[in-house]
C-alpha atoms as a PDB file:
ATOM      1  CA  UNK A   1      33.715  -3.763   3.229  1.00  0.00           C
ATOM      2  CA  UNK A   2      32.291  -0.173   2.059  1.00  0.00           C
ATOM      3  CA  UNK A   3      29.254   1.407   3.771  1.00  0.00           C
ATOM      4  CA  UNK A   4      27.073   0.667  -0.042  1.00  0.00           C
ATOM      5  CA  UNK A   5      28.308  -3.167   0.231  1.00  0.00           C
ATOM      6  CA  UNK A   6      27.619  -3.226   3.912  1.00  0.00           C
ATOM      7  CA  UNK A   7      23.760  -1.680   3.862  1.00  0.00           C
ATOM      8  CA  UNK A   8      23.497  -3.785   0.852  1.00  0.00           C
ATOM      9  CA  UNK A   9      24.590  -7.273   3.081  1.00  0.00           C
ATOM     10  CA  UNK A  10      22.379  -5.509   6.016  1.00  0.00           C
ATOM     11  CA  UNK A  11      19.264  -5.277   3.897  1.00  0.00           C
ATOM     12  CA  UNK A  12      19.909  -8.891   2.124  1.00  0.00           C
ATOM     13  CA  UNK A  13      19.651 -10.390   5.276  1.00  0.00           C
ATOM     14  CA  UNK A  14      16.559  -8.736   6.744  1.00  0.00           C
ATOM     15  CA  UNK A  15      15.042  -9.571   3.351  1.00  0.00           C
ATOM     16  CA  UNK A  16      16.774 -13.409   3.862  1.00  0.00           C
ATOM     17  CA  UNK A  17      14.877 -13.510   7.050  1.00  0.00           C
ATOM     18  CA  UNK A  18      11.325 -12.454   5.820  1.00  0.00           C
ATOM     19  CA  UNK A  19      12.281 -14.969   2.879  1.00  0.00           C
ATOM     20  CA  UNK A  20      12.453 -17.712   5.305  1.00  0.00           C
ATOM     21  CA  UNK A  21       9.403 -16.498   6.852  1.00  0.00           C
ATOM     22  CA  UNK A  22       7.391 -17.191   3.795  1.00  0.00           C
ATOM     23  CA  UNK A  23       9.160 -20.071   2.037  1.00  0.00           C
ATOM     24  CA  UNK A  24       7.483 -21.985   5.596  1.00  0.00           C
ATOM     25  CA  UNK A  25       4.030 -21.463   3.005  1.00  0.00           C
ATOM     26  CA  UNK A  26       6.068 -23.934   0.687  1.00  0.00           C
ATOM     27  CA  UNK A  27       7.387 -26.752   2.948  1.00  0.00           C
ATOM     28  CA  UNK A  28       3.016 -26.673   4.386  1.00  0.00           C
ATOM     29  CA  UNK A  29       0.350 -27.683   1.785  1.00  0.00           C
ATOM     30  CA  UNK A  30      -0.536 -23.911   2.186  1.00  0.00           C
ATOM     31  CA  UNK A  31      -4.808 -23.777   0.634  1.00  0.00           C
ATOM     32  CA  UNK A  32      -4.580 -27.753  -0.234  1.00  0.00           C
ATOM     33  CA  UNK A  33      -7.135 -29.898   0.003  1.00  0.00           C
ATOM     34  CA  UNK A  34      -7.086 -29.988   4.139  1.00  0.00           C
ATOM     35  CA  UNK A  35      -7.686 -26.338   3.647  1.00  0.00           C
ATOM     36  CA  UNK A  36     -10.082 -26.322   1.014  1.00  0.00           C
ATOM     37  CA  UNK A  37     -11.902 -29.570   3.392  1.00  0.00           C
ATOM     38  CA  UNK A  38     -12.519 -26.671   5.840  1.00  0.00           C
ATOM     39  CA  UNK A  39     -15.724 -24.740   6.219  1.00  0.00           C
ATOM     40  CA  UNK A  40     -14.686 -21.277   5.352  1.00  0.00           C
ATOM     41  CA  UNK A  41     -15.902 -17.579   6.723  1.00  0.00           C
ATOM     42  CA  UNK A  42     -17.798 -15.660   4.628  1.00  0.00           C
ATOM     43  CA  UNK A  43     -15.057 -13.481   4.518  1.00  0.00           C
ATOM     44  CA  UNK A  44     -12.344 -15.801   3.553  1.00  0.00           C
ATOM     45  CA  UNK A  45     -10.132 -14.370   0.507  1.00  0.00           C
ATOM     46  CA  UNK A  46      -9.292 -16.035  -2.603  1.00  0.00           C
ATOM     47  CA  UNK A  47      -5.817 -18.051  -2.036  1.00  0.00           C
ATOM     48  CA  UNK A  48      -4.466 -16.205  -4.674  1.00  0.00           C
ATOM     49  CA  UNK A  49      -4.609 -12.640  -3.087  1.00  0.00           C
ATOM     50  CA  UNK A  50      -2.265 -14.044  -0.149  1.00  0.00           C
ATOM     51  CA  UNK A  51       0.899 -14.114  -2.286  1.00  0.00           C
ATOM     52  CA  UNK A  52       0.772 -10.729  -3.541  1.00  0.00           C
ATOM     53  CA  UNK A  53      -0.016  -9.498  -0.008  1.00  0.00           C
ATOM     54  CA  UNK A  54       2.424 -11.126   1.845  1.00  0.00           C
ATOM     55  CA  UNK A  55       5.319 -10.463  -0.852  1.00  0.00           C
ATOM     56  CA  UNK A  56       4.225  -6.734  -0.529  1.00  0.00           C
ATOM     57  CA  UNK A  57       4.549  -6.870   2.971  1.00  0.00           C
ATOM     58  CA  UNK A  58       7.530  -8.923   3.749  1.00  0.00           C
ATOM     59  CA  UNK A  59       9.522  -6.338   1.912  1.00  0.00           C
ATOM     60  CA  UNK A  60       7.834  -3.426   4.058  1.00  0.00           C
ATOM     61  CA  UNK A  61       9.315  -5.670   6.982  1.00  0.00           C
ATOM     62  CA  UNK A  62      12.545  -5.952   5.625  1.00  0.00           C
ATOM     63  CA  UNK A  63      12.543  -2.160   5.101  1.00  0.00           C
ATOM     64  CA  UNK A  64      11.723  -1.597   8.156  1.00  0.00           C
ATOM     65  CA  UNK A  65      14.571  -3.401   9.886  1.00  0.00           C
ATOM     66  CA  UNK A  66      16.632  -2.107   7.777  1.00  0.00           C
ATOM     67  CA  UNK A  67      15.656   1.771   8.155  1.00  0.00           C
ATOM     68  CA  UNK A  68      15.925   0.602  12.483  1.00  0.00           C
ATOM     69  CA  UNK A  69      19.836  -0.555  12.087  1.00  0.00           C
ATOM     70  CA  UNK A  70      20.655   2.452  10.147  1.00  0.00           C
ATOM     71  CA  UNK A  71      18.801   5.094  12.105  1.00  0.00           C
ATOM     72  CA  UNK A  72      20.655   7.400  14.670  1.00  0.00           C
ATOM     73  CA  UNK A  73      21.277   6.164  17.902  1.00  0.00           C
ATOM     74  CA  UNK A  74      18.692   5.407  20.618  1.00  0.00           C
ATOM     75  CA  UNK A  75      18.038   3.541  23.572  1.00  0.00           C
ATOM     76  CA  UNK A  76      15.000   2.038  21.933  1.00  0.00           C
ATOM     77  CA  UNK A  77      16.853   0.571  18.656  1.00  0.00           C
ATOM     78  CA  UNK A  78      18.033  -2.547  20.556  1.00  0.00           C
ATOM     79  CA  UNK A  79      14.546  -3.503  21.670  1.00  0.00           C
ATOM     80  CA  UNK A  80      13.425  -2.699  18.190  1.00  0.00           C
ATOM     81  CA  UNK A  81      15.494  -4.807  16.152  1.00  0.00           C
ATOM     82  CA  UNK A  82      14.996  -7.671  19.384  1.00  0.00           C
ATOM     83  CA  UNK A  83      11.202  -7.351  18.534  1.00  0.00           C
ATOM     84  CA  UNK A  84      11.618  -7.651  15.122  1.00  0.00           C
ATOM     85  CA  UNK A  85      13.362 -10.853  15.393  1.00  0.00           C
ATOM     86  CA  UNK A  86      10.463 -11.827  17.780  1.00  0.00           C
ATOM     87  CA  UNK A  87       7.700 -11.311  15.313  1.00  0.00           C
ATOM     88  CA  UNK A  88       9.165 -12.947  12.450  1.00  0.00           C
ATOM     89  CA  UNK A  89      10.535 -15.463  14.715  1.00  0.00           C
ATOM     90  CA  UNK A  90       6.751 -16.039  15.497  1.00  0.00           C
ATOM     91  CA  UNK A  91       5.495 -15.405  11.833  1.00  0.00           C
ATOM     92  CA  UNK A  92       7.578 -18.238  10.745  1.00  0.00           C
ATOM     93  CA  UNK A  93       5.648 -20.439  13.091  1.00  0.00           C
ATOM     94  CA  UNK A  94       2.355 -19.322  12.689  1.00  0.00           C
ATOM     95  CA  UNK A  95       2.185 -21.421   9.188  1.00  0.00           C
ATOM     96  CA  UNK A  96       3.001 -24.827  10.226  1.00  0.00           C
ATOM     97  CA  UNK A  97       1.069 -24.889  13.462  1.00  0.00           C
ATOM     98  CA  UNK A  98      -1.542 -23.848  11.274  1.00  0.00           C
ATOM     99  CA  UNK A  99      -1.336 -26.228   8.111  1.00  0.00           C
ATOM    100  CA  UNK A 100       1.408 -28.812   9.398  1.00  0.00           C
ATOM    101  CA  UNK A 101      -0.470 -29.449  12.634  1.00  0.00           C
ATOM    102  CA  UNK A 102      -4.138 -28.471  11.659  1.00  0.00           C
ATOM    103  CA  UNK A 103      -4.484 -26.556  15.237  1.00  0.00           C
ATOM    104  CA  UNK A 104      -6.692 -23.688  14.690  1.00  0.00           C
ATOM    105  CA  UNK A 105      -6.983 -22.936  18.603  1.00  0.00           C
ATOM    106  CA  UNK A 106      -3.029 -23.327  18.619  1.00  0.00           C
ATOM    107  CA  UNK A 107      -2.366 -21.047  15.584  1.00  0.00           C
ATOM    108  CA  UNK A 108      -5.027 -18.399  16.860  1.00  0.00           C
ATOM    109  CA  UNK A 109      -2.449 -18.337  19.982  1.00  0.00           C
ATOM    110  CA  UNK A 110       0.441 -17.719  17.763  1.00  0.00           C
ATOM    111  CA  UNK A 111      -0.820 -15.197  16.175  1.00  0.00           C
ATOM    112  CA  UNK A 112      -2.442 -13.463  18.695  1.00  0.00           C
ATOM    113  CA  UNK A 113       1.307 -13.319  20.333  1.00  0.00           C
ATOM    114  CA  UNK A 114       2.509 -12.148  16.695  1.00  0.00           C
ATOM    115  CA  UNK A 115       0.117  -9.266  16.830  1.00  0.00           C
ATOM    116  CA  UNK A 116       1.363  -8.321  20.374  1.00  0.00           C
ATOM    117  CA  UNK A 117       4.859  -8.574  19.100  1.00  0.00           C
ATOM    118  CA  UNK A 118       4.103  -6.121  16.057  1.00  0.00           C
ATOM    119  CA  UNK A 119       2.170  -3.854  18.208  1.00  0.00           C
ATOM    120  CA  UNK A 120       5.483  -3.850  20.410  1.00  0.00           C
ATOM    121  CA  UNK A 121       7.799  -3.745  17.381  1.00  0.00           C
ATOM    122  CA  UNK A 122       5.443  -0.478  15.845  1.00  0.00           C
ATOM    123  CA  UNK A 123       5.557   1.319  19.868  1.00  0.00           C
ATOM    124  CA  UNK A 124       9.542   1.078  20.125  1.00  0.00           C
ATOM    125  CA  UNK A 125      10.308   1.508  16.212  1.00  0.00           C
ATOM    126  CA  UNK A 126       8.122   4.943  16.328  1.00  0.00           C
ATOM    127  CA  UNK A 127      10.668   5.796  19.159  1.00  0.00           C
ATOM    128  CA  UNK A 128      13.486   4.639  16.693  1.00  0.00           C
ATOM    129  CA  UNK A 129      12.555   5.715  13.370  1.00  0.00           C
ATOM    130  CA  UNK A 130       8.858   6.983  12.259  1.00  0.00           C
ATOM    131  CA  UNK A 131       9.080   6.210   8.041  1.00  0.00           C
ATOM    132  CA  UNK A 132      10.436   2.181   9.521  1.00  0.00           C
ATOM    133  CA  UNK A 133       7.154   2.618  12.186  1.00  0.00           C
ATOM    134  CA  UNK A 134       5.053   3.125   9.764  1.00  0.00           C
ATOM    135  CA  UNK A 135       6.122   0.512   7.109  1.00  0.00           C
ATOM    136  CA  UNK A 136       4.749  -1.610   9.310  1.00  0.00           C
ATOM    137  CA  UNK A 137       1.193  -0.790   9.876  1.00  0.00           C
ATOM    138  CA  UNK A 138       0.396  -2.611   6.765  1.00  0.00           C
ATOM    139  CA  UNK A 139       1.652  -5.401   8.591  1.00  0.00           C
ATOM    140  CA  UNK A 140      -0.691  -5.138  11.220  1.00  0.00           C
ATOM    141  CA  UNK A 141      -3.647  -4.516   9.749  1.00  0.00           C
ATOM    142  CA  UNK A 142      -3.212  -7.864   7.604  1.00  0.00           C
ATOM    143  CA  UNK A 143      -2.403 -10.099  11.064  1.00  0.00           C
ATOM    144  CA  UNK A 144      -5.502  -8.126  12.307  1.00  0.00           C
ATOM    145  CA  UNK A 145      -7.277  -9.565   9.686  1.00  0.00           C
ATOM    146  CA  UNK A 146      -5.483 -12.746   9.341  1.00  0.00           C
ATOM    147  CA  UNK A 147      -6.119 -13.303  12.933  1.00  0.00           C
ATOM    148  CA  UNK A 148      -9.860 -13.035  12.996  1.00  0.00           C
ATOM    149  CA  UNK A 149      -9.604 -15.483  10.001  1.00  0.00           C
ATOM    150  CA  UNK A 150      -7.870 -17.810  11.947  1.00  0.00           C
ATOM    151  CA  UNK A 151     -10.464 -17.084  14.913  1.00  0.00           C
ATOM    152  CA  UNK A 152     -13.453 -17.714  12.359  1.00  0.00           C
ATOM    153  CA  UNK A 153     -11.981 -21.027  10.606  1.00  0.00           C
ATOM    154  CA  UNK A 154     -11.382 -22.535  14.450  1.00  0.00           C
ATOM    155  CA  UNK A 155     -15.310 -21.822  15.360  1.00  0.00           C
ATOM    156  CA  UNK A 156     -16.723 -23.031  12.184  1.00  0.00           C
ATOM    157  CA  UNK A 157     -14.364 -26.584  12.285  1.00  0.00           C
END
């Protein structure tokens, strides 16, 4: 295989794996009528803003890995690309905890560790590769804000 075919393979399967990530939205009755049954935060977006965001970001993630396994070498690109798996490992998750389950407390845990994990994944990426490091603040800020979501829905039900 040629270096084009093999980034190309490389970057399909990052992009597989944030794929798999979100399809968990479609397998979960993702803003159906348990959701909508909830009392929401005041600052509770419309359902259709989370679709554009999270397509916008999972490719930012995707990017990301893929600028880490092509970068020059360094001690730190191991951990980096093990962190990555980490936090979509635990972004994949997050969903069906959340709207398979209906644990609030449960999925506030999850994504509390997910926001470790990216905070992780940002520290050794920067080490790795600053353009993949900061693809991902994006990233952040949304589970930042996803997260006190998650903390407001679980006081208010």
């Amino acid at each position: 295989m040629n270096l084009k075919m093999h980034k190309f393979v490389t970057f399909f399967g990052f992009y597989a794996a944030t794929f798999v990530a979100a399809s968990s939205a479609a397998v979960w009755d993702v803003g159906g009528d348990w959701y909508q049954s909830l009392n929401q935060p005041s600052f509770t977006p419309p359902n259709w803003l989370f679709g554009p965001v999270w397509s916008t970001i999972y490719l930012l993630i995707a990017i990301s890995a893929y600028r880490i396994s092509y970068s020059k070498r360094s001690p730190w690109k191991a951990p980096a690309l093990a962190l990555w798996s980490l936090q979509i490992a635990l972004n994949t998750l997050w969903t069906p905890v959340f709207f398979g389950a209906y644990s609030l407390g449960s999925a506030f845990i999850y994504i509390g560790l997910l926001w470790l994990s990216i905070c992780a994944l940002i520290a050794a990426t920067f080490k790795v590769e600053k353009l993949a490091a900061l693809l991902l603040l994006p990233y952040l800020a949304w589970v930042s804000f996803a997260a006190a979501l998650n903390y407001a829905f679980w006081q208010l039900n």
